[in-house]
Structures are given as C-alpha cells and as structure tokens.
C-alpha atoms as a PDB file:
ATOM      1  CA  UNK A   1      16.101 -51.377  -8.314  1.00  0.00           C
ATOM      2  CA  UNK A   2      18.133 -52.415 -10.855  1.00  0.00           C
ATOM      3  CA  UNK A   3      15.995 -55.032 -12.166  1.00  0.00           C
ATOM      4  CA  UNK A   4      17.557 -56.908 -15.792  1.00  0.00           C
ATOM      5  CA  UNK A   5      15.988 -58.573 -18.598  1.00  0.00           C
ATOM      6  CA  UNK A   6      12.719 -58.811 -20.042  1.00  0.00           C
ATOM      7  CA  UNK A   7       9.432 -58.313 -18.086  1.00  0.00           C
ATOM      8  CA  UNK A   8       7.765 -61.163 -16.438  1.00  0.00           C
ATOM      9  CA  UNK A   9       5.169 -62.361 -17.755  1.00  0.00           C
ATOM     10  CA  UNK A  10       3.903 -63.814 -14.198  1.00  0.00           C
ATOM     11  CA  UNK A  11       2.612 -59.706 -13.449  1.00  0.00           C
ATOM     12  CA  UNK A  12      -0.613 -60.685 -15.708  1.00  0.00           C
ATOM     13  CA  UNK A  13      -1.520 -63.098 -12.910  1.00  0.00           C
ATOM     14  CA  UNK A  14      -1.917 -60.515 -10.443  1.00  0.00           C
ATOM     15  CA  UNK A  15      -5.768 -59.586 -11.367  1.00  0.00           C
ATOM     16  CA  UNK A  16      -6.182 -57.362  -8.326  1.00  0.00           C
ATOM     17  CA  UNK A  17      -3.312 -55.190  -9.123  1.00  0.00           C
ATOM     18  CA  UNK A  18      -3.984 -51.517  -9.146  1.00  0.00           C
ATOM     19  CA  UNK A  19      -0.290 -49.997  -9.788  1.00  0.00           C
ATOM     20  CA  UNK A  20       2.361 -51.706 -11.723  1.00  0.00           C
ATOM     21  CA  UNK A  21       5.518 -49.558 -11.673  1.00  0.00           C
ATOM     22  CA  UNK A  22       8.760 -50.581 -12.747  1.00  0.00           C
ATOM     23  CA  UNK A  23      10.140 -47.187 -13.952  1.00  0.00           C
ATOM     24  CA  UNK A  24      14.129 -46.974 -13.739  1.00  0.00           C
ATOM     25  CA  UNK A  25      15.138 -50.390 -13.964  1.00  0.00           C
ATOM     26  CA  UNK A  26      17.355 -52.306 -16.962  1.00  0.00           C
ATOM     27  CA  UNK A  27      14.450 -54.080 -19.045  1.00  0.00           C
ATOM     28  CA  UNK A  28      14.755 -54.956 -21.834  1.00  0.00           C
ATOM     29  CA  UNK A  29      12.870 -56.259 -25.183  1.00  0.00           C
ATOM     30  CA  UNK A  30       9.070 -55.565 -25.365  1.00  0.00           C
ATOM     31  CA  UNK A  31       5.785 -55.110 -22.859  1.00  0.00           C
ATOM     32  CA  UNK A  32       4.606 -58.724 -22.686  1.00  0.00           C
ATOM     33  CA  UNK A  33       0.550 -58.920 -23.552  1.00  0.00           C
ATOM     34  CA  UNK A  34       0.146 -60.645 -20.164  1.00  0.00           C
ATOM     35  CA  UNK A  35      -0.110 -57.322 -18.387  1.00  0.00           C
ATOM     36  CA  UNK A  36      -3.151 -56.771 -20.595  1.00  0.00           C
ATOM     37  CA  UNK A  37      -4.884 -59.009 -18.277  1.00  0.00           C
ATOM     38  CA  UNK A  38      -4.552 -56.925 -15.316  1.00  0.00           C
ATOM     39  CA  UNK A  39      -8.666 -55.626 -15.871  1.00  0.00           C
ATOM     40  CA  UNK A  40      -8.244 -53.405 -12.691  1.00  0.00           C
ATOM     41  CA  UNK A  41      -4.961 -51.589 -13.391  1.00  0.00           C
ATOM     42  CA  UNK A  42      -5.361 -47.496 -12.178  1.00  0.00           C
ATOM     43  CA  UNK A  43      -1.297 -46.879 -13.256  1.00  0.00           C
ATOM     44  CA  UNK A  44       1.353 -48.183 -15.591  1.00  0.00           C
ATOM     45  CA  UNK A  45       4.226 -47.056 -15.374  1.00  0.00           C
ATOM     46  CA  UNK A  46       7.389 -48.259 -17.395  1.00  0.00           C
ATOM     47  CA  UNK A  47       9.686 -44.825 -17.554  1.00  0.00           C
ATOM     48  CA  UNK A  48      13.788 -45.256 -17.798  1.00  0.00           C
ATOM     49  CA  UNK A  49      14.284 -48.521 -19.219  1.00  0.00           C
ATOM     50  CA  UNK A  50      15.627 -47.571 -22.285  1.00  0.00           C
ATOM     51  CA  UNK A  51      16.095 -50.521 -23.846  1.00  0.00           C
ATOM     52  CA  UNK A  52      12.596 -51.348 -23.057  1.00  0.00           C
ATOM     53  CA  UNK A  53      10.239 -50.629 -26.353  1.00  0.00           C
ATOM     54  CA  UNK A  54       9.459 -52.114 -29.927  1.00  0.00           C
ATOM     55  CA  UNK A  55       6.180 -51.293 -31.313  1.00  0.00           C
ATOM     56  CA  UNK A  56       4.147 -49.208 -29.469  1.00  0.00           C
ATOM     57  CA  UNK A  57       1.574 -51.914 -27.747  1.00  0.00           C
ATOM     58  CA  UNK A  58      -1.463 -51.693 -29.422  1.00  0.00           C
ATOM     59  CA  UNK A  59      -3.476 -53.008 -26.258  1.00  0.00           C
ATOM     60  CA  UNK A  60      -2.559 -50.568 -24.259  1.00  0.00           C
ATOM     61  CA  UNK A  61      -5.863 -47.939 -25.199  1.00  0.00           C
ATOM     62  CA  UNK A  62      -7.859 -50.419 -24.389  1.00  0.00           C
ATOM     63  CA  UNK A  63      -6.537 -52.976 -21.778  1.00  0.00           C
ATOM     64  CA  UNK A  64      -8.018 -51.005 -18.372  1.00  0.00           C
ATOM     65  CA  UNK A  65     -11.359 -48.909 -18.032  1.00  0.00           C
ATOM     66  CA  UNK A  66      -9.610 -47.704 -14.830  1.00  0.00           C
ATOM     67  CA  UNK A  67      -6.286 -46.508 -16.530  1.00  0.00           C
ATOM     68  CA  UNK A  68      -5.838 -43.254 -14.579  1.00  0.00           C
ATOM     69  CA  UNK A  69      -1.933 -43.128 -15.348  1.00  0.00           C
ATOM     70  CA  UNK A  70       0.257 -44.237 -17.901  1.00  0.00           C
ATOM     71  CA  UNK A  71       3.828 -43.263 -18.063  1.00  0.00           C
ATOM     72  CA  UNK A  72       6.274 -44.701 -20.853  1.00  0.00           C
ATOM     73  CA  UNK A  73       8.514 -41.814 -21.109  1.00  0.00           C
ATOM     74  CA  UNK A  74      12.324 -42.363 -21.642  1.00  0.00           C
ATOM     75  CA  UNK A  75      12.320 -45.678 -23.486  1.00  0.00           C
ATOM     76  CA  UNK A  76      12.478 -46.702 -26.744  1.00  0.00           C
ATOM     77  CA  UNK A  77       8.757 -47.123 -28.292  1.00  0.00           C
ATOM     78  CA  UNK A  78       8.477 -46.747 -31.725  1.00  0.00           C
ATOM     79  CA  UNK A  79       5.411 -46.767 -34.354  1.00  0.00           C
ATOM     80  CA  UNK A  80       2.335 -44.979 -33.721  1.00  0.00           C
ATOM     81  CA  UNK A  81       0.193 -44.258 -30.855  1.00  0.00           C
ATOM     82  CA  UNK A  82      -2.651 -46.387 -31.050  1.00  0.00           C
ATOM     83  CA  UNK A  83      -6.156 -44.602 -31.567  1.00  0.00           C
ATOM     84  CA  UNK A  84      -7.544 -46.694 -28.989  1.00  0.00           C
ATOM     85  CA  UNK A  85      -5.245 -44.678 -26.564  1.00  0.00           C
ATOM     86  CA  UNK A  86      -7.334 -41.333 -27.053  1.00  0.00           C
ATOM     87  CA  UNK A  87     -10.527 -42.828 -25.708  1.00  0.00           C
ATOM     88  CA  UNK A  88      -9.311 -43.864 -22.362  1.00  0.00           C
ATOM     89  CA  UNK A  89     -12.183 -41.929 -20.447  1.00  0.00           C
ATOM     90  CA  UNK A  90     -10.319 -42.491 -16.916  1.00  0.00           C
ATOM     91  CA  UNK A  91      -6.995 -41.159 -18.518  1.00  0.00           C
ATOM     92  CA  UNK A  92      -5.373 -37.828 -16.444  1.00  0.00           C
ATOM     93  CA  UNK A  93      -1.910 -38.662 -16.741  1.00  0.00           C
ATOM     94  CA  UNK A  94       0.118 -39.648 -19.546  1.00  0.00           C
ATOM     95  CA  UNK A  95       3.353 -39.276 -20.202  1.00  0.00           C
ATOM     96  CA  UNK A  96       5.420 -40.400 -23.696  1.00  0.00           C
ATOM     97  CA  UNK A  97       8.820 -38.650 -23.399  1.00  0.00           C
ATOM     98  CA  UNK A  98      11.950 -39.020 -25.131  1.00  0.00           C
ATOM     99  CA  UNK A  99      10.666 -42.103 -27.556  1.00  0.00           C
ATOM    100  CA  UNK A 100      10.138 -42.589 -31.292  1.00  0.00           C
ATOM    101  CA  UNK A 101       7.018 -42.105 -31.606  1.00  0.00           C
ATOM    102  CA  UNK A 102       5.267 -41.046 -34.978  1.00  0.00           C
ATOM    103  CA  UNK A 103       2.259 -39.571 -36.546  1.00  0.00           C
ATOM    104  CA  UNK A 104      -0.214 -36.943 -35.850  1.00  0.00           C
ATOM    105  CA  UNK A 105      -1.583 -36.253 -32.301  1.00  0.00           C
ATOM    106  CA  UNK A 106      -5.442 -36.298 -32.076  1.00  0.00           C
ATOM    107  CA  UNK A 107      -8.039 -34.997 -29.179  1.00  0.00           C
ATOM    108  CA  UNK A 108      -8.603 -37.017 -26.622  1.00  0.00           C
ATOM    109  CA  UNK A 109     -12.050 -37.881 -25.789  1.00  0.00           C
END
C-alpha cells in the first residue's frame, strides 16, 4: 500500500483484532495510544515507515498478554526500550532494526 499520514486512531476500536500490520507504508508522526486498546492483539507490526517514530511507546510492554510478534524495525523510534517490554511472557518475535534506540539491553523474562 502506500498508505500517508498519521495512523488512525479508529484501529483501537477493533477489540477483536489479532494482527495489525501496516509495515511499508508512508506514516508518519507517532503510534497513537488507541492501539493500546486492542487487549487481544497476537502481532504488531509497523516496519518501513520511516518517518513513523518519536519516543519509543512506553505502552507497548504491556498493552497485550498475547503479544506473540512485534516488529518496528526500519523507522525512526528513539529513547529507550521500555522495561516493561522484557516481560512480555508471549513474546517470540521482535524485531527493532535500523532505529535510534538507546541504552543497555537486558534479559528477557
């Protein structure tokens, strides 16, 4: 697709969602904390929008239980990855690529 602008905010309506991926597109701006409402998410993923970023969302370790995947690789994130990130239990993909992100890496639990 070659989808433009920021990120809808209408996606956090969609409770039963499972997969939410709108890799390679042209958003822009920062991941709205509507999709933190989407309780039953398995996969996020966001890659190749690279002026999609800002802060690092903070919700994001602890938005899903059910977070199996999460790919934010080749955008523009900055800050720190949030500590609540390492204790997503359901976690076996994750991918960070080719952003600005800082600090140490810890084990995951």
């Amino acid at each position: 697709n070659a989808f433009t602008g920021r990120i809808p905010t209408c996606f956090g309506g969609l409770s039963g969602l499972k997969t939410l991926d709108l890799s390679y597109n042209k958003f822009v701006g920062v991941v709205p904390d509507a999709i933190m409402k989407l309780r039953n998410l398995r996969e996020l993923i966001l890659k190749g929008n690279p002026e999609l970023g800002g802060v690092f969302p903070g919700w994001v370790g602890n938005f899903s239980m059910n977070l199996e995947k999460l790919d934010f690789s080749f955008n523009s994130f900055c800050g720190e990855i949030p500590e609540s990130l390492y204790y997503l239990k359901s976690l076996k993909h994750l991918d960070l690529e080719k952003n600005n992100l800082t600090g140490n890496v810890h084990d995951f639990y």
